[in-house]
Protein backbone atom coordinates (compact mmCIF):
# COMPACT_ATOMS: atom_id res chain seq x y z
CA UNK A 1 -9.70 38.62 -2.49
CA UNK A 2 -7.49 36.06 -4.37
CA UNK A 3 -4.11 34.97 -2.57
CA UNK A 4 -1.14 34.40 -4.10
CA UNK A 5 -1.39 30.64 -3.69
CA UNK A 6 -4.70 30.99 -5.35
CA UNK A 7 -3.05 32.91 -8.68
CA UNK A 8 0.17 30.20 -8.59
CA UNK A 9 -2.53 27.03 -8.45
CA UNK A 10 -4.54 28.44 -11.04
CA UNK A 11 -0.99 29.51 -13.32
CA UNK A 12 -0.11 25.84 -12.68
CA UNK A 13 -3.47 24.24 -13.57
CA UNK A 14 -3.61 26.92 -17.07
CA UNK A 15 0.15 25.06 -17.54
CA UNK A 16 -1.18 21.63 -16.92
CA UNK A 17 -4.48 22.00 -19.26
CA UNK A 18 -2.70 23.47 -21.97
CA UNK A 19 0.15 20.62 -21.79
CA UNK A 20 -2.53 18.09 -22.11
CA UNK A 21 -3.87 19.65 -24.53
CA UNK A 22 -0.54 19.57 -26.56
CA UNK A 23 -0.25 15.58 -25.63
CA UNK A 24 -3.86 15.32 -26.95
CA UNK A 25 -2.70 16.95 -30.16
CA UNK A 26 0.39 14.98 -30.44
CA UNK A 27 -1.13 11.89 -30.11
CA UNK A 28 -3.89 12.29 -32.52
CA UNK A 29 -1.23 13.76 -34.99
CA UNK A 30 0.57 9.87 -34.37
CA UNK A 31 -2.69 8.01 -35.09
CA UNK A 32 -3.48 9.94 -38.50
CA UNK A 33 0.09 9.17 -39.27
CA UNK A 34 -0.41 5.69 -39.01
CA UNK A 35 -3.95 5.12 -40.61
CA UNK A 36 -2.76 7.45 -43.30
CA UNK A 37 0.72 6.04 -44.66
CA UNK A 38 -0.46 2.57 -44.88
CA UNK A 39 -2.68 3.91 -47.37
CA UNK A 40 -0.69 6.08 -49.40
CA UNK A 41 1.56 3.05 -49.61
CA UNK A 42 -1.99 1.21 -51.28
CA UNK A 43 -2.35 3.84 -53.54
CA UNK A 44 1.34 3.70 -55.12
CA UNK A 45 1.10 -0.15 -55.01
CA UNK A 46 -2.05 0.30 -56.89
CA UNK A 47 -1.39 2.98 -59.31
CA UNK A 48 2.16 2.73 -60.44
CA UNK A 49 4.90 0.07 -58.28
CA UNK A 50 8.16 1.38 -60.46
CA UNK A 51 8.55 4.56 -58.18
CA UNK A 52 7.91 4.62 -54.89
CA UNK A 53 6.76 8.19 -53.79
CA UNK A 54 5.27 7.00 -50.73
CA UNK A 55 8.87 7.42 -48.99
CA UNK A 56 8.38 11.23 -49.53
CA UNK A 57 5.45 11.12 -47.90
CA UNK A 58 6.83 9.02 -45.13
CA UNK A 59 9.79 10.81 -44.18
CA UNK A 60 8.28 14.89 -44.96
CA UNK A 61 5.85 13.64 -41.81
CA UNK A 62 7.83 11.62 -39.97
CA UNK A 63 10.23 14.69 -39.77
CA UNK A 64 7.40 16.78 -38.95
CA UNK A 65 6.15 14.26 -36.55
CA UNK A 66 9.22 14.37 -34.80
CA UNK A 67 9.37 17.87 -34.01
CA UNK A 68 5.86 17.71 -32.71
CA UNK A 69 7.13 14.74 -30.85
CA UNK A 70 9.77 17.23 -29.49
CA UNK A 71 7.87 20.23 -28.88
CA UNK A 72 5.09 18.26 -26.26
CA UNK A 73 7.79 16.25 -24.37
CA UNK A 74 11.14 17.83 -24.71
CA UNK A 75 9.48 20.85 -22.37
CA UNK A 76 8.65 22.98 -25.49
CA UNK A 77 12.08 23.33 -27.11
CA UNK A 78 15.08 26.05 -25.88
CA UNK A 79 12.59 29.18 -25.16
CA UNK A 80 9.82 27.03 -23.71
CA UNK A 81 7.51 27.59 -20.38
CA UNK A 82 10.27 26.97 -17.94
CA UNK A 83 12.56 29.43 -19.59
CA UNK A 84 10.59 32.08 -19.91
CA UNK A 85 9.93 31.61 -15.65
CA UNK A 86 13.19 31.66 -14.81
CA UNK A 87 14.11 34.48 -16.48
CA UNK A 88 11.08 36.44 -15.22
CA UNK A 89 12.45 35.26 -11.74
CA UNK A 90 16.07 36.52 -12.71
CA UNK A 91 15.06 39.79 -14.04
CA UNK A 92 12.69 39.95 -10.86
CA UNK A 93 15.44 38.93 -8.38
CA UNK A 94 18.25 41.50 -9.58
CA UNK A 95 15.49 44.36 -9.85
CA UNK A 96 14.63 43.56 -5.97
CA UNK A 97 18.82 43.64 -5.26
CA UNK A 98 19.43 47.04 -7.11
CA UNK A 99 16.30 48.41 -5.11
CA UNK A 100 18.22 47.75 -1.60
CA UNK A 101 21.61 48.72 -2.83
């Protein structure tokens, strides 16, 4: 029979494995960023020098590099993991008061 403690350490690794797992994906997101716009800068310096699209490229990614960025280390953004406990732990709290009222 599983214990409580057993369910909350196995909750908290779950948590853990899927945070790395975001990290992971962040930071190979980073290195294609950086092997790839050094080479779309090439290929406009190569092709055609008079209009330099490559800054489209740089900052379309970079934005969505940042919000990556922001989802893995700002704890998942306003309605992330921790929010959603708390609020389970509200709601579960102010059930267990109107039950002995």
């Amino acid at each position: 029979m599983k214990t409580q403690s057993d369910n909350d350490s196995n909750e908290k690794y779950n948590k853990a494995r899927k945070h790395v797992e975001e990290l992971k994906g962040f930071y190979y997101h980073l290195i294609v960023y950086c092997l790839f716009i050094p080479f779309l800068i090439f290929i406009n310096y190569k092709t055609y020098w008079g209009f330099q699209w490559f800054w489209f490229a740089i900052l379309g990614w970079g934005i969505g590099l940042c919000f990556h960025a922001y989802h893995v280390f700002v704890n998942n953004g306003i309605f992330g993991g921790n929010w959603q406990q708390r609020k389970i732990e509200q709601f579960m709290r102010e059930e267990e008061e109107q039950r002995w009222e």
